[in-house]
C-alpha atoms as a PDB file:
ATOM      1  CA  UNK A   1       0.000   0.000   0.000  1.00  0.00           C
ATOM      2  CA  UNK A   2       1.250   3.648  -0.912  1.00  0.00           C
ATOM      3  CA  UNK A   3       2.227   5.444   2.207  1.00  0.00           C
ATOM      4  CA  UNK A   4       0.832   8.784   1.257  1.00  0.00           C
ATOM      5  CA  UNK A   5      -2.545   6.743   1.361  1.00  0.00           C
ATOM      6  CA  UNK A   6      -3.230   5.532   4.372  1.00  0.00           C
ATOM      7  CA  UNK A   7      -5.360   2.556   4.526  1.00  0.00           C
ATOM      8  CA  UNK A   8      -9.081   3.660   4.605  1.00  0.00           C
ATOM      9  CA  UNK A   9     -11.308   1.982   7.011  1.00  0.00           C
ATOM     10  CA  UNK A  10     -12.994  -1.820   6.434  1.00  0.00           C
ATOM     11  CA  UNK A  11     -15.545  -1.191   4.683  1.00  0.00           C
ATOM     12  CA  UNK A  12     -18.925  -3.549   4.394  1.00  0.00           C
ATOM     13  CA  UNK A  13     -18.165  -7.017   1.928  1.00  0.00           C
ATOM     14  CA  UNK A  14     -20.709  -5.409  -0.212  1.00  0.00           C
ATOM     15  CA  UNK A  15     -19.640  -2.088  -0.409  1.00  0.00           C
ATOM     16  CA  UNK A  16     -15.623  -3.834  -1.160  1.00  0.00           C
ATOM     17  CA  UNK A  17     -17.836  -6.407  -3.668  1.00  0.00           C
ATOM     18  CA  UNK A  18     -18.854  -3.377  -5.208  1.00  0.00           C
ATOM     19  CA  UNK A  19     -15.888  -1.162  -5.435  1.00  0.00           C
ATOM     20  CA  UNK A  20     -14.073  -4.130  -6.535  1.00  0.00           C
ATOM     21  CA  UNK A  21     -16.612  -4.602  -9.162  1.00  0.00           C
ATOM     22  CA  UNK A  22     -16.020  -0.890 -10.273  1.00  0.00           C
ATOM     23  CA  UNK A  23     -12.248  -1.750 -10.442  1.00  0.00           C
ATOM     24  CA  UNK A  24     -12.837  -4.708 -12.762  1.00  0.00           C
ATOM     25  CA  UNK A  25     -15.068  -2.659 -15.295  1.00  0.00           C
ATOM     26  CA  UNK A  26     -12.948   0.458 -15.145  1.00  0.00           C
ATOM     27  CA  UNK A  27      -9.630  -1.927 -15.719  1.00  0.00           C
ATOM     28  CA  UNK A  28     -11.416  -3.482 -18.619  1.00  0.00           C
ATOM     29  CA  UNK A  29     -12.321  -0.336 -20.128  1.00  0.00           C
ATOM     30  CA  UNK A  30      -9.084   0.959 -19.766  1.00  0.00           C
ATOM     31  CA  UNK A  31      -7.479  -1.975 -21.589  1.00  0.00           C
ATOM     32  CA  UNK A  32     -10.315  -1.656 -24.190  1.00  0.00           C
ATOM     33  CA  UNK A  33      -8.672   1.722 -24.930  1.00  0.00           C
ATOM     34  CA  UNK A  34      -5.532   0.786 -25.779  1.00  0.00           C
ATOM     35  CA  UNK A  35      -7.040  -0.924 -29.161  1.00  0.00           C
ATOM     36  CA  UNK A  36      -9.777   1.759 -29.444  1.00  0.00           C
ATOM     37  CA  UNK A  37      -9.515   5.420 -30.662  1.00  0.00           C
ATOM     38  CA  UNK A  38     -11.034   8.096 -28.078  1.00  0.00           C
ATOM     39  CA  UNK A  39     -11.339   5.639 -25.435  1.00  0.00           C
ATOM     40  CA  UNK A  40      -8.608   6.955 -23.195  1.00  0.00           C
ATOM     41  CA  UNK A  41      -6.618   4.246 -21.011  1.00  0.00           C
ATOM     42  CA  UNK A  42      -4.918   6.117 -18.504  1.00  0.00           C
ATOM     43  CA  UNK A  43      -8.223   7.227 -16.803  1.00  0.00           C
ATOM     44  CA  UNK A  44      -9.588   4.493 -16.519  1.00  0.00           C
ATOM     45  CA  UNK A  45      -6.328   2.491 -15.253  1.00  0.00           C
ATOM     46  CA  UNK A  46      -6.730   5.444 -12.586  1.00  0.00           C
ATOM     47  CA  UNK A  47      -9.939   4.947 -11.793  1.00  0.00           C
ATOM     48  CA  UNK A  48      -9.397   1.172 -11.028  1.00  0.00           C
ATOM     49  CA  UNK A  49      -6.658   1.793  -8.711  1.00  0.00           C
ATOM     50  CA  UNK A  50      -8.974   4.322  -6.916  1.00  0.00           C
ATOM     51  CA  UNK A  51     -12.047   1.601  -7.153  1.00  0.00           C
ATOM     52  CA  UNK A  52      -9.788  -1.223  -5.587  1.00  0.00           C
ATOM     53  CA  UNK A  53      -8.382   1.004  -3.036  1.00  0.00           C
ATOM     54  CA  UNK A  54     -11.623   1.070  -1.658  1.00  0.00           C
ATOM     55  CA  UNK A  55     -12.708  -2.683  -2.220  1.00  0.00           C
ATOM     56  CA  UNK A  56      -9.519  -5.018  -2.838  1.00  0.00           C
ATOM     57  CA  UNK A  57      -6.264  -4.582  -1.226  1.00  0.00           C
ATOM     58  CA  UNK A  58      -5.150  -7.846  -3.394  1.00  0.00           C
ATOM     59  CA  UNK A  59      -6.162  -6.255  -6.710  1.00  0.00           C
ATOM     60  CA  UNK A  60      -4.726  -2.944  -5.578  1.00  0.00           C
ATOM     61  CA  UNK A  61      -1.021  -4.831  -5.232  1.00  0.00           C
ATOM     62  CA  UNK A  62      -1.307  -6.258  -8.230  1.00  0.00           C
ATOM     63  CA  UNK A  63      -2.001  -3.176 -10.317  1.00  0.00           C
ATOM     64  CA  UNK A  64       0.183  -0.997  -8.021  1.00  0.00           C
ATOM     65  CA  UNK A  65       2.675  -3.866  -8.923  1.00  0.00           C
ATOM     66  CA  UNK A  66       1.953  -4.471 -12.433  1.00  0.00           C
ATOM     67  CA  UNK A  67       4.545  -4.053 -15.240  1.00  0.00           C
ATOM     68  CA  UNK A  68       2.646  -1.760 -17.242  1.00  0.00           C
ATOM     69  CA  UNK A  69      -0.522  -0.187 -15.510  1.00  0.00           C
ATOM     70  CA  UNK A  70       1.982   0.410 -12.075  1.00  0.00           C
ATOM     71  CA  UNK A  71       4.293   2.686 -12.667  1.00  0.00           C
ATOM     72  CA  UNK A  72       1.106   5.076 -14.353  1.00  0.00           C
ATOM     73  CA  UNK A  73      -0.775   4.841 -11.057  1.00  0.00           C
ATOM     74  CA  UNK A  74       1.852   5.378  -8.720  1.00  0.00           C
ATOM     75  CA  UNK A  75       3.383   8.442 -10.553  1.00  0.00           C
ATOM     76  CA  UNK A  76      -0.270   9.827 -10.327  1.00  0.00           C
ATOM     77  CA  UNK A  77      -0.263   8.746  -6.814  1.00  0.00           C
ATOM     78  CA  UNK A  78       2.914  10.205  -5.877  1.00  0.00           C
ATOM     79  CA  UNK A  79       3.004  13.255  -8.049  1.00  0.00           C
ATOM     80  CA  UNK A  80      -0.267  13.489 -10.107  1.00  0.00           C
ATOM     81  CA  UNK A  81       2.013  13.247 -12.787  1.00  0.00           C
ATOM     82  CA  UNK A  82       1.199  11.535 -16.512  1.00  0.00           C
ATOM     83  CA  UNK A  83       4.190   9.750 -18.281  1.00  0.00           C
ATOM     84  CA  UNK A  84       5.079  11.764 -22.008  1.00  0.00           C
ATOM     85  CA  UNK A  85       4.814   8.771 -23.575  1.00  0.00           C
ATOM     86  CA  UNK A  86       1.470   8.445 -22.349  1.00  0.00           C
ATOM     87  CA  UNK A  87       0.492  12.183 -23.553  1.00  0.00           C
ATOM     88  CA  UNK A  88       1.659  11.399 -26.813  1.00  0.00           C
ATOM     89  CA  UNK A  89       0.187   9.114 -27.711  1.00  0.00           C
ATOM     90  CA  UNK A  90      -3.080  10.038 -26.553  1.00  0.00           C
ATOM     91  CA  UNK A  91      -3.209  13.242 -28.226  1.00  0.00           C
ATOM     92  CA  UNK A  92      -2.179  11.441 -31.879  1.00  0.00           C
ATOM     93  CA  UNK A  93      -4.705   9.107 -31.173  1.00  0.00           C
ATOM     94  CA  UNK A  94      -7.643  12.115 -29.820  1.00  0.00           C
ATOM     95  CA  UNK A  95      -5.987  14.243 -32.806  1.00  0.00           C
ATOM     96  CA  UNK A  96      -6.566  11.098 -35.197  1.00  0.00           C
ATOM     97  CA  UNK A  97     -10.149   9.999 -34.284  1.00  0.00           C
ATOM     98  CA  UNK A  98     -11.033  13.675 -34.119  1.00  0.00           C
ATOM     99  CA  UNK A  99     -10.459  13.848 -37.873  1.00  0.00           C
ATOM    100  CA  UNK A 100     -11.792  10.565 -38.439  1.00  0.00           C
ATOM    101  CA  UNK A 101     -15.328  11.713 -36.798  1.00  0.00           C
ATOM    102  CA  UNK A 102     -14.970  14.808 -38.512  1.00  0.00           C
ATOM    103  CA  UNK A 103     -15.858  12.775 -42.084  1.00  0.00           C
ATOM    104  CA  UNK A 104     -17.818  10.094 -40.624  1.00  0.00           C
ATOM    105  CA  UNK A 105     -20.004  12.045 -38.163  1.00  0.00           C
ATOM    106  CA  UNK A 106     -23.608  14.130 -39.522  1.00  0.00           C
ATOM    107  CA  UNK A 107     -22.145  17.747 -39.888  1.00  0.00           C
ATOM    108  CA  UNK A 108     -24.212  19.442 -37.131  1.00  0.00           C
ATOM    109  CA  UNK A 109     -21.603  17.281 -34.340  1.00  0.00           C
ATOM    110  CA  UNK A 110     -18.895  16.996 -35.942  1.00  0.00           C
ATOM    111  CA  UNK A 111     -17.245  19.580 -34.349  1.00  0.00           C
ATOM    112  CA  UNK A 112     -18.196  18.071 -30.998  1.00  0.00           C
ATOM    113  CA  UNK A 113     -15.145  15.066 -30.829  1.00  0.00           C
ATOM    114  CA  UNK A 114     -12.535  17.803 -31.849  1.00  0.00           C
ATOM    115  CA  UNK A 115     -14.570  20.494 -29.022  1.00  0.00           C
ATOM    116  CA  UNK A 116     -14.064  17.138 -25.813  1.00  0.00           C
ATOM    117  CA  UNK A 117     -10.557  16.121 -27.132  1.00  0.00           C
ATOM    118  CA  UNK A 118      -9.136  19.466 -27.140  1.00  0.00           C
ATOM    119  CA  UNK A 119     -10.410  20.116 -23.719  1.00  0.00           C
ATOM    120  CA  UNK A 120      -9.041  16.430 -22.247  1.00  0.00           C
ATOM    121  CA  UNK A 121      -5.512  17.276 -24.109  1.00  0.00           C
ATOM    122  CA  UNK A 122      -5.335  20.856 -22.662  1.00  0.00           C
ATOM    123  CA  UNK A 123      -6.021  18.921 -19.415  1.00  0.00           C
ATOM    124  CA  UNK A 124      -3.700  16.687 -19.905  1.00  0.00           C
ATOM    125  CA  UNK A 125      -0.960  18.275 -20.739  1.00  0.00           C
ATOM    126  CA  UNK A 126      -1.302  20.811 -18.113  1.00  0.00           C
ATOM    127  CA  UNK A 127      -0.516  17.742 -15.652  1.00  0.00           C
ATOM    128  CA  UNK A 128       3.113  17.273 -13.866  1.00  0.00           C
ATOM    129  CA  UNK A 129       5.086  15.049 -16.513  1.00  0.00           C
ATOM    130  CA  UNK A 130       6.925  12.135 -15.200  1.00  0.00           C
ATOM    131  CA  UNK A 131       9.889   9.964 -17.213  1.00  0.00           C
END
Protein backbone atom coordinates (compact mmCIF):
# COMPACT_ATOMS: atom_id res chain seq x y z
CA UNK A 1 0.00 0.00 0.00
CA UNK A 2 1.25 3.65 -0.91
CA UNK A 3 2.23 5.44 2.21
CA UNK A 4 0.83 8.78 1.26
CA UNK A 5 -2.54 6.74 1.36
CA UNK A 6 -3.23 5.53 4.37
CA UNK A 7 -5.36 2.56 4.53
CA UNK A 8 -9.08 3.66 4.60
CA UNK A 9 -11.31 1.98 7.01
CA UNK A 10 -12.99 -1.82 6.43
CA UNK A 11 -15.54 -1.19 4.68
CA UNK A 12 -18.92 -3.55 4.39
CA UNK A 13 -18.16 -7.02 1.93
CA UNK A 14 -20.71 -5.41 -0.21
CA UNK A 15 -19.64 -2.09 -0.41
CA UNK A 16 -15.62 -3.83 -1.16
CA UNK A 17 -17.84 -6.41 -3.67
CA UNK A 18 -18.85 -3.38 -5.21
CA UNK A 19 -15.89 -1.16 -5.44
CA UNK A 20 -14.07 -4.13 -6.53
CA UNK A 21 -16.61 -4.60 -9.16
CA UNK A 22 -16.02 -0.89 -10.27
CA UNK A 23 -12.25 -1.75 -10.44
CA UNK A 24 -12.84 -4.71 -12.76
CA UNK A 25 -15.07 -2.66 -15.30
CA UNK A 26 -12.95 0.46 -15.15
CA UNK A 27 -9.63 -1.93 -15.72
CA UNK A 28 -11.42 -3.48 -18.62
CA UNK A 29 -12.32 -0.34 -20.13
CA UNK A 30 -9.08 0.96 -19.77
CA UNK A 31 -7.48 -1.97 -21.59
CA UNK A 32 -10.31 -1.66 -24.19
CA UNK A 33 -8.67 1.72 -24.93
CA UNK A 34 -5.53 0.79 -25.78
CA UNK A 35 -7.04 -0.92 -29.16
CA UNK A 36 -9.78 1.76 -29.44
CA UNK A 37 -9.51 5.42 -30.66
CA UNK A 38 -11.03 8.10 -28.08
CA UNK A 39 -11.34 5.64 -25.44
CA UNK A 40 -8.61 6.96 -23.19
CA UNK A 41 -6.62 4.25 -21.01
CA UNK A 42 -4.92 6.12 -18.50
CA UNK A 43 -8.22 7.23 -16.80
CA UNK A 44 -9.59 4.49 -16.52
CA UNK A 45 -6.33 2.49 -15.25
CA UNK A 46 -6.73 5.44 -12.59
CA UNK A 47 -9.94 4.95 -11.79
CA UNK A 48 -9.40 1.17 -11.03
CA UNK A 49 -6.66 1.79 -8.71
CA UNK A 50 -8.97 4.32 -6.92
CA UNK A 51 -12.05 1.60 -7.15
CA UNK A 52 -9.79 -1.22 -5.59
CA UNK A 53 -8.38 1.00 -3.04
CA UNK A 54 -11.62 1.07 -1.66
CA UNK A 55 -12.71 -2.68 -2.22
CA UNK A 56 -9.52 -5.02 -2.84
CA UNK A 57 -6.26 -4.58 -1.23
CA UNK A 58 -5.15 -7.85 -3.39
CA UNK A 59 -6.16 -6.25 -6.71
CA UNK A 60 -4.73 -2.94 -5.58
CA UNK A 61 -1.02 -4.83 -5.23
CA UNK A 62 -1.31 -6.26 -8.23
CA UNK A 63 -2.00 -3.18 -10.32
CA UNK A 64 0.18 -1.00 -8.02
CA UNK A 65 2.68 -3.87 -8.92
CA UNK A 66 1.95 -4.47 -12.43
CA UNK A 67 4.55 -4.05 -15.24
CA UNK A 68 2.65 -1.76 -17.24
CA UNK A 69 -0.52 -0.19 -15.51
CA UNK A 70 1.98 0.41 -12.07
CA UNK A 71 4.29 2.69 -12.67
CA UNK A 72 1.11 5.08 -14.35
CA UNK A 73 -0.77 4.84 -11.06
CA UNK A 74 1.85 5.38 -8.72
CA UNK A 75 3.38 8.44 -10.55
CA UNK A 76 -0.27 9.83 -10.33
CA UNK A 77 -0.26 8.75 -6.81
CA UNK A 78 2.91 10.20 -5.88
CA UNK A 79 3.00 13.26 -8.05
CA UNK A 80 -0.27 13.49 -10.11
CA UNK A 81 2.01 13.25 -12.79
CA UNK A 82 1.20 11.54 -16.51
CA UNK A 83 4.19 9.75 -18.28
CA UNK A 84 5.08 11.76 -22.01
CA UNK A 85 4.81 8.77 -23.57
CA UNK A 86 1.47 8.44 -22.35
CA UNK A 87 0.49 12.18 -23.55
CA UNK A 88 1.66 11.40 -26.81
CA UNK A 89 0.19 9.11 -27.71
CA UNK A 90 -3.08 10.04 -26.55
CA UNK A 91 -3.21 13.24 -28.23
CA UNK A 92 -2.18 11.44 -31.88
CA UNK A 93 -4.71 9.11 -31.17
CA UNK A 94 -7.64 12.11 -29.82
CA UNK A 95 -5.99 14.24 -32.81
CA UNK A 96 -6.57 11.10 -35.20
CA UNK A 97 -10.15 10.00 -34.28
CA UNK A 98 -11.03 13.67 -34.12
CA UNK A 99 -10.46 13.85 -37.87
CA UNK A 100 -11.79 10.56 -38.44
CA UNK A 101 -15.33 11.71 -36.80
CA UNK A 102 -14.97 14.81 -38.51
CA UNK A 103 -15.86 12.78 -42.08
CA UNK A 104 -17.82 10.09 -40.62
CA UNK A 105 -20.00 12.04 -38.16
CA UNK A 106 -23.61 14.13 -39.52
CA UNK A 107 -22.14 17.75 -39.89
CA UNK A 108 -24.21 19.44 -37.13
CA UNK A 109 -21.60 17.28 -34.34
CA UNK A 110 -18.89 17.00 -35.94
CA UNK A 111 -17.24 19.58 -34.35
CA UNK A 112 -18.20 18.07 -31.00
CA UNK A 113 -15.14 15.07 -30.83
CA UNK A 114 -12.54 17.80 -31.85
CA UNK A 115 -14.57 20.49 -29.02
CA UNK A 116 -14.06 17.14 -25.81
CA UNK A 117 -10.56 16.12 -27.13
CA UNK A 118 -9.14 19.47 -27.14
CA UNK A 119 -10.41 20.12 -23.72
CA UNK A 120 -9.04 16.43 -22.25
CA UNK A 121 -5.51 17.28 -24.11
CA UNK A 122 -5.34 20.86 -22.66
CA UNK A 123 -6.02 18.92 -19.42
CA UNK A 124 -3.70 16.69 -19.91
CA UNK A 125 -0.96 18.28 -20.74
CA UNK A 126 -1.30 20.81 -18.11
CA UNK A 127 -0.52 17.74 -15.65
CA UNK A 128 3.11 17.27 -13.87
CA UNK A 129 5.09 15.05 -16.51
CA UNK A 130 6.93 12.14 -15.20
CA UNK A 131 9.89 9.96 -17.21
Amino acid sequence: MDEAFPPLPRRPRWQRLLWAAAGALALITGVVGVFVPLLPTTPFVLLAAFCFSRGSERCERWLLEHPRFGPMVRDWRARRAVPLRAKQIATVMMAAASLWAAFAMPTPLAWLPALLCTAVAVWLWRLPTSA
